[in-house]
C-alpha atoms as a PDB file:
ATOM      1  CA  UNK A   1     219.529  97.903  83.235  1.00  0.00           C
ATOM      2  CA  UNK A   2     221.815  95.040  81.817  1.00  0.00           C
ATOM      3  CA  UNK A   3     225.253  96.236  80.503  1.00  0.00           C
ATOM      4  CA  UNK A   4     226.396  95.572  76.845  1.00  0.00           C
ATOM      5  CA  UNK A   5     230.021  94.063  77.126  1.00  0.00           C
ATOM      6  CA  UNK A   6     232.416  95.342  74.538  1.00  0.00           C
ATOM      7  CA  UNK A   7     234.542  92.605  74.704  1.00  0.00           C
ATOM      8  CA  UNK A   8     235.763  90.066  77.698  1.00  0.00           C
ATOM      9  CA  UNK A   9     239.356  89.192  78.327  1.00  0.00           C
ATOM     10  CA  UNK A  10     240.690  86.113  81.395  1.00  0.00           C
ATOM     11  CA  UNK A  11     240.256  88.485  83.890  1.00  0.00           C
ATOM     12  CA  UNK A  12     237.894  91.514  82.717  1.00  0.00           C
ATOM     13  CA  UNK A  13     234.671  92.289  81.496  1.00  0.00           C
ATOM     14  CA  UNK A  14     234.250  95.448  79.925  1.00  0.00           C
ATOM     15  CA  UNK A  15     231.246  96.984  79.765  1.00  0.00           C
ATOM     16  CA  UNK A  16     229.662 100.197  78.807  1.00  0.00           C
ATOM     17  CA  UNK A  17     229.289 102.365  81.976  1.00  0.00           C
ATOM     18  CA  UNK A  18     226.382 104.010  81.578  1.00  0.00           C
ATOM     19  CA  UNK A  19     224.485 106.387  84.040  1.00  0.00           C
ATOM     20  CA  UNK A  20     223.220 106.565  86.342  1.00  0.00           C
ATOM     21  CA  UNK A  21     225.257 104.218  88.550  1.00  0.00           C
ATOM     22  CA  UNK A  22     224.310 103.060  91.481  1.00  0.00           C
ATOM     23  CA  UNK A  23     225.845 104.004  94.851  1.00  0.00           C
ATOM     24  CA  UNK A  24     228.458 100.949  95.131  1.00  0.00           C
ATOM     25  CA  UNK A  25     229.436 101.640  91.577  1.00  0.00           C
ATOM     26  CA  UNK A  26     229.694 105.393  92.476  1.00  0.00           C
ATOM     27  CA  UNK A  27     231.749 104.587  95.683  1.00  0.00           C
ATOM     28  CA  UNK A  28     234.197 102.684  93.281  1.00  0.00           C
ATOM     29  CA  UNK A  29     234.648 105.283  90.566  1.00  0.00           C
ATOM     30  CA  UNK A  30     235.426 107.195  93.518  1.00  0.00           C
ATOM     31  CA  UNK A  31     238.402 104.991  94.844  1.00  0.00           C
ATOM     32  CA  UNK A  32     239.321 104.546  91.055  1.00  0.00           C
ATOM     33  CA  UNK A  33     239.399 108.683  90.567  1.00  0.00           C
ATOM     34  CA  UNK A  34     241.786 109.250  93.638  1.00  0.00           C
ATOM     35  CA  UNK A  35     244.696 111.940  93.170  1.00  0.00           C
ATOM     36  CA  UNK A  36     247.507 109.274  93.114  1.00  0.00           C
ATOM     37  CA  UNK A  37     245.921 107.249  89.747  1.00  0.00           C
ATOM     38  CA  UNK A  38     244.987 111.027  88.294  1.00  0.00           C
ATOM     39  CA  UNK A  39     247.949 112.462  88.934  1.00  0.00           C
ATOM     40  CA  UNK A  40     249.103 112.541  85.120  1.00  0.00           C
ATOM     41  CA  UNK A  41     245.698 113.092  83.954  1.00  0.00           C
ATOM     42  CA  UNK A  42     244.213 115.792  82.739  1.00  0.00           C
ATOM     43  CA  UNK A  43     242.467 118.293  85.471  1.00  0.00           C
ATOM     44  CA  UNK A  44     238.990 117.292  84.749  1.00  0.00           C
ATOM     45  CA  UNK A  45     239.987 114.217  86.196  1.00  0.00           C
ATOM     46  CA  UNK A  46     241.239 115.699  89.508  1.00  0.00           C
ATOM     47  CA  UNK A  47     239.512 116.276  92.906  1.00  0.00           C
ATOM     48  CA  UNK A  48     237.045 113.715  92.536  1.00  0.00           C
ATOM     49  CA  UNK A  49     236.430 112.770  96.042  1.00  0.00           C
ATOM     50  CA  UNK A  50     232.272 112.521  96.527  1.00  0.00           C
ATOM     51  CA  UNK A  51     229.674 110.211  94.664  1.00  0.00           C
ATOM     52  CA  UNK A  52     228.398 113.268  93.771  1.00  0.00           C
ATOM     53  CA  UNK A  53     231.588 114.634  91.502  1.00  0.00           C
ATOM     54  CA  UNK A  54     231.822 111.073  90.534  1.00  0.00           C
ATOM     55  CA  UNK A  55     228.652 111.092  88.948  1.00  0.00           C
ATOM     56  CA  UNK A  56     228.906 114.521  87.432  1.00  0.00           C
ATOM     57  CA  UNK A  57     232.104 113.651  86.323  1.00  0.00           C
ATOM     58  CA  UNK A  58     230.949 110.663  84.319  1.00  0.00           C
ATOM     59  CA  UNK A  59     227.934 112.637  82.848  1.00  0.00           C
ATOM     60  CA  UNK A  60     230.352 115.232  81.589  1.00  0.00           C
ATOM     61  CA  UNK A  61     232.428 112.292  80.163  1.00  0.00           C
ATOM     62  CA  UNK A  62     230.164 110.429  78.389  1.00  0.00           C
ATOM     63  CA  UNK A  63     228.689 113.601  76.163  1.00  0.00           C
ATOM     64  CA  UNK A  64     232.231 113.001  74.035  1.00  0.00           C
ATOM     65  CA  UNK A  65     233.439 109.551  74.190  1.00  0.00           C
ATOM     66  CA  UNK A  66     232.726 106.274  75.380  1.00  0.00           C
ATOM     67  CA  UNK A  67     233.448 105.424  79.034  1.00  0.00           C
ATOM     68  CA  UNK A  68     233.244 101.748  79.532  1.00  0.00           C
ATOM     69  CA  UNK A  69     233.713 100.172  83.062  1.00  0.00           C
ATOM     70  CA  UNK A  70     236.458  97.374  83.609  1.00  0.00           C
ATOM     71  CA  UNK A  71     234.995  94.552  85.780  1.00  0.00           C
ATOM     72  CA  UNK A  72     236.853  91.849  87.102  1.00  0.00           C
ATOM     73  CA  UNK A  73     235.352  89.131  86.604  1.00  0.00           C
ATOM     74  CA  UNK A  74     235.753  87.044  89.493  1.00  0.00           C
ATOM     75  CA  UNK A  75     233.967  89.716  91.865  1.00  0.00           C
ATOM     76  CA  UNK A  76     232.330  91.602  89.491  1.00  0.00           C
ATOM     77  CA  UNK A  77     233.412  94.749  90.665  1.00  0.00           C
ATOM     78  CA  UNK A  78     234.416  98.129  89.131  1.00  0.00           C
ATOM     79  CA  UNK A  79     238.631  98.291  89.049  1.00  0.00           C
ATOM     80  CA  UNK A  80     238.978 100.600  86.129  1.00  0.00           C
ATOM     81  CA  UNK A  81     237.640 102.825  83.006  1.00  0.00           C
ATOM     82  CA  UNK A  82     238.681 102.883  79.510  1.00  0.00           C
ATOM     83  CA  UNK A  83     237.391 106.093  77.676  1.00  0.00           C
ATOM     84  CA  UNK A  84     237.279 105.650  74.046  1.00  0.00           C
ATOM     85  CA  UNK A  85     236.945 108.860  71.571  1.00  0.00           C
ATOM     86  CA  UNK A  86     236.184 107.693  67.857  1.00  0.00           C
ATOM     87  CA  UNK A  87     237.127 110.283  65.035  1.00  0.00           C
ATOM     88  CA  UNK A  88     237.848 109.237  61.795  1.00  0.00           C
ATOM     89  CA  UNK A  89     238.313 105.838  62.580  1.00  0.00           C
ATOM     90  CA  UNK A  90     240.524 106.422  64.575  1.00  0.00           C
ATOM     91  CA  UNK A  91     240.341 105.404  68.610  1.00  0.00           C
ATOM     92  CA  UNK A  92     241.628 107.634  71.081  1.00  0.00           C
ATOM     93  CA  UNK A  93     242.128 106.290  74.248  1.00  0.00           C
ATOM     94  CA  UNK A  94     243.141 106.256  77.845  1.00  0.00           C
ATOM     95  CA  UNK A  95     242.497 103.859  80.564  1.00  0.00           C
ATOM     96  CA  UNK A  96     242.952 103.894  84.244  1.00  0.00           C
ATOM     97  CA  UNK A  97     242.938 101.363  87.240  1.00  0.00           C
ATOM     98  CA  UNK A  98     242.322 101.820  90.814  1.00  0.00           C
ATOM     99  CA  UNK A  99     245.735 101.372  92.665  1.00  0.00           C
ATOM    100  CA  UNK A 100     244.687  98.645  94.463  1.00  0.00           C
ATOM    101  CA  UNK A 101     244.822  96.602  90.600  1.00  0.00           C
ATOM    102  CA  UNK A 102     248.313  98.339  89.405  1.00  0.00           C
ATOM    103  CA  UNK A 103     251.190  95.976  89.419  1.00  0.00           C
ATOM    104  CA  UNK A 104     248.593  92.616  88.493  1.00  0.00           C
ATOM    105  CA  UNK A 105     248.921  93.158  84.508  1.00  0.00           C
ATOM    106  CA  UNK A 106     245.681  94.211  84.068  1.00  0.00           C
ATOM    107  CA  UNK A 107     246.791  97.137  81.773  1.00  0.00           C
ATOM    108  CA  UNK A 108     248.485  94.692  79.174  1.00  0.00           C
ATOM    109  CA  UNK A 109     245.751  92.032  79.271  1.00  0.00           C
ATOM    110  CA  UNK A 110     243.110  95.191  78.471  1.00  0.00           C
ATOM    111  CA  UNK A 111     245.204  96.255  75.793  1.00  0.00           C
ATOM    112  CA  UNK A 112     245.623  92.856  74.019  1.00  0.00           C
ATOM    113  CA  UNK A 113     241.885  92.477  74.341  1.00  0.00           C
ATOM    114  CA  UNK A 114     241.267  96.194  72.878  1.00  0.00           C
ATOM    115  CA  UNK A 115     243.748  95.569  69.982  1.00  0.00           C
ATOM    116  CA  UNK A 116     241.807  92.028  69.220  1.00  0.00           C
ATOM    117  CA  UNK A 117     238.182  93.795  69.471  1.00  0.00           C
ATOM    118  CA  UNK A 118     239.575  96.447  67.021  1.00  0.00           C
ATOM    119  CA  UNK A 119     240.990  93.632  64.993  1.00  0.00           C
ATOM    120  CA  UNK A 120     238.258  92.041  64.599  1.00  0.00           C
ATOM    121  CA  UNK A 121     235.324  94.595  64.211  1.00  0.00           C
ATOM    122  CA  UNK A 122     237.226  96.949  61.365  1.00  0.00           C
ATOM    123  CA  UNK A 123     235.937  99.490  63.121  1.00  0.00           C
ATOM    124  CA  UNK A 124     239.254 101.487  63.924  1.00  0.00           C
ATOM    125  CA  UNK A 125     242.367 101.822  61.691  1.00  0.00           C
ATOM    126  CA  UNK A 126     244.604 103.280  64.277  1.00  0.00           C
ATOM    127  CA  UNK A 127     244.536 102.869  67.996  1.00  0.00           C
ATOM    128  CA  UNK A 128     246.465 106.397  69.326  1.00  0.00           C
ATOM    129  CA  UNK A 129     247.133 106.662  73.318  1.00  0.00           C
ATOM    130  CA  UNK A 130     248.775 109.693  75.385  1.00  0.00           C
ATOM    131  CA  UNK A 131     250.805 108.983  78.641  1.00  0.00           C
ATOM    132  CA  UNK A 132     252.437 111.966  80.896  1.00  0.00           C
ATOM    133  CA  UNK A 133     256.366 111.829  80.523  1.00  0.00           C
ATOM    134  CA  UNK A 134     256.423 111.028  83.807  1.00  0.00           C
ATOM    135  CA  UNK A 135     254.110 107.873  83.718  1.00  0.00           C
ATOM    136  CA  UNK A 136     256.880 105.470  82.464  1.00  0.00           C
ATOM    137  CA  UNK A 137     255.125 102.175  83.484  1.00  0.00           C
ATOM    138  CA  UNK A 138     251.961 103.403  81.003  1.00  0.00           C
ATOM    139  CA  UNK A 139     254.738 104.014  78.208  1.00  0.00           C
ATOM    140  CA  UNK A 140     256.075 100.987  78.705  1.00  0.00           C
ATOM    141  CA  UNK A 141     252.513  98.754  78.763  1.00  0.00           C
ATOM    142  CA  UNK A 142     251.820 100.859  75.343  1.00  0.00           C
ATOM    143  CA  UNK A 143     255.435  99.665  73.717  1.00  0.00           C
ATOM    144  CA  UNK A 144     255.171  95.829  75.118  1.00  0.00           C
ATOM    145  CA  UNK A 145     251.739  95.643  73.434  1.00  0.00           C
ATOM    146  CA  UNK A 146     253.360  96.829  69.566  1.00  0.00           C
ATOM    147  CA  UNK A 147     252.193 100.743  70.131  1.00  0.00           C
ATOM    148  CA  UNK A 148     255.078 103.319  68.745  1.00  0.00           C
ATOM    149  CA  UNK A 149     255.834 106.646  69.889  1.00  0.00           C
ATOM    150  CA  UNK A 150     255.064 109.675  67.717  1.00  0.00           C
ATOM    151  CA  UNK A 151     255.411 112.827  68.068  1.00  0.00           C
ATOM    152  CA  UNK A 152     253.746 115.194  70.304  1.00  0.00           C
ATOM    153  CA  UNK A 153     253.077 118.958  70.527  1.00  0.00           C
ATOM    154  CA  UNK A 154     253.033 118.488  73.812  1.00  0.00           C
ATOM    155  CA  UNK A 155     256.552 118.816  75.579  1.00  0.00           C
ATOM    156  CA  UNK A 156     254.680 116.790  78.574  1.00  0.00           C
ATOM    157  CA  UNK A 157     253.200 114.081  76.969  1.00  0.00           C
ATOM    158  CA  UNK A 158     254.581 111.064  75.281  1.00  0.00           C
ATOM    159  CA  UNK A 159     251.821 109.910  72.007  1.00  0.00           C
ATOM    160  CA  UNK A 160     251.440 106.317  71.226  1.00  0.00           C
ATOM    161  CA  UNK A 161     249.962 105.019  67.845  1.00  0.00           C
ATOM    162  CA  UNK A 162     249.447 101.131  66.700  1.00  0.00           C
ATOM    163  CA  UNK A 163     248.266 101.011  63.120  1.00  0.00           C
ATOM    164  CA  UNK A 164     245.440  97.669  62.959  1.00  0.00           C
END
């Protein structure tokens, strides 16, 4: 089954990441789920280490938001999710890249190309993103690209909002 691309940026196609997947794309979910790039995520993100939790994982994920795959495009392989959850048009969302990607900009380049989608397809008013205190690089990716901290109920969590 083809995938429908949300949007494209220089270095990333992402596309909806629908099930079922097949084994490679299983095998990288798994890599991309490891304890060291879910370590400030939530625990339904933890202990992810089989195809098989992969793929339950994902089914349990996409019954409340959208998970979309990010593909690089010059190997056309799986290096990260965004998960978008829609309410009152407002998108809540989180993204996460295998470790292998961190460091490369990836994060920023995804988040100029989600702000320009939401720009452009009036969809969204707000854009609204939650980092762990303790995930300062996120915080700071969220800041660079215009996002401004609000305030949380939750002493553990730093909550980002850009207004389109």
């Amino acid at each position: 089954m083809t995938k429908q691309s949300l949007f494209n940026t220089q270095r990333l196609n992402i596309k909806a990441l629908n099930t079922p997947l097949g084994s490679s794309e299983l095998c990288q979910l798994v890599c991309i789920l490891s304890d060291e790039v879910t370590e400030h995520l939530p625990p339904s993100f933890q202990g992810i280490t089989s195809e098989h939790a992969a793929k339950t994982w994902l089914n349990e994920q996409v019954q409340t938001s959208q998970v979309y795959g990010l593909y690089l495009n010059d190997v056309v392989q799986l290096a990260g999710l965004l998960i978008i959850y829609v309410e009152n048009h407002q998108a809540h969302i989180g993204y996460l890249f295998a470790k292998s990607h961190w460091g490369k900009g990836l994060a920023t380049e995804l988040l100029a190309g989600l702000i320009a989608y939401g720009k452009s397809h009036n969809e969204w008013h707000v854009i609204n993103g939650g980092v762990s205190k303790d995930n300062r690089a996120s915080a700071h990716v969220l800041t660079k690209q215009g996002f401004v901290e609000t305030p949380s109920n939750n002493s553990d969590m730093l909550h980002f909002e850009l207004t389109l």
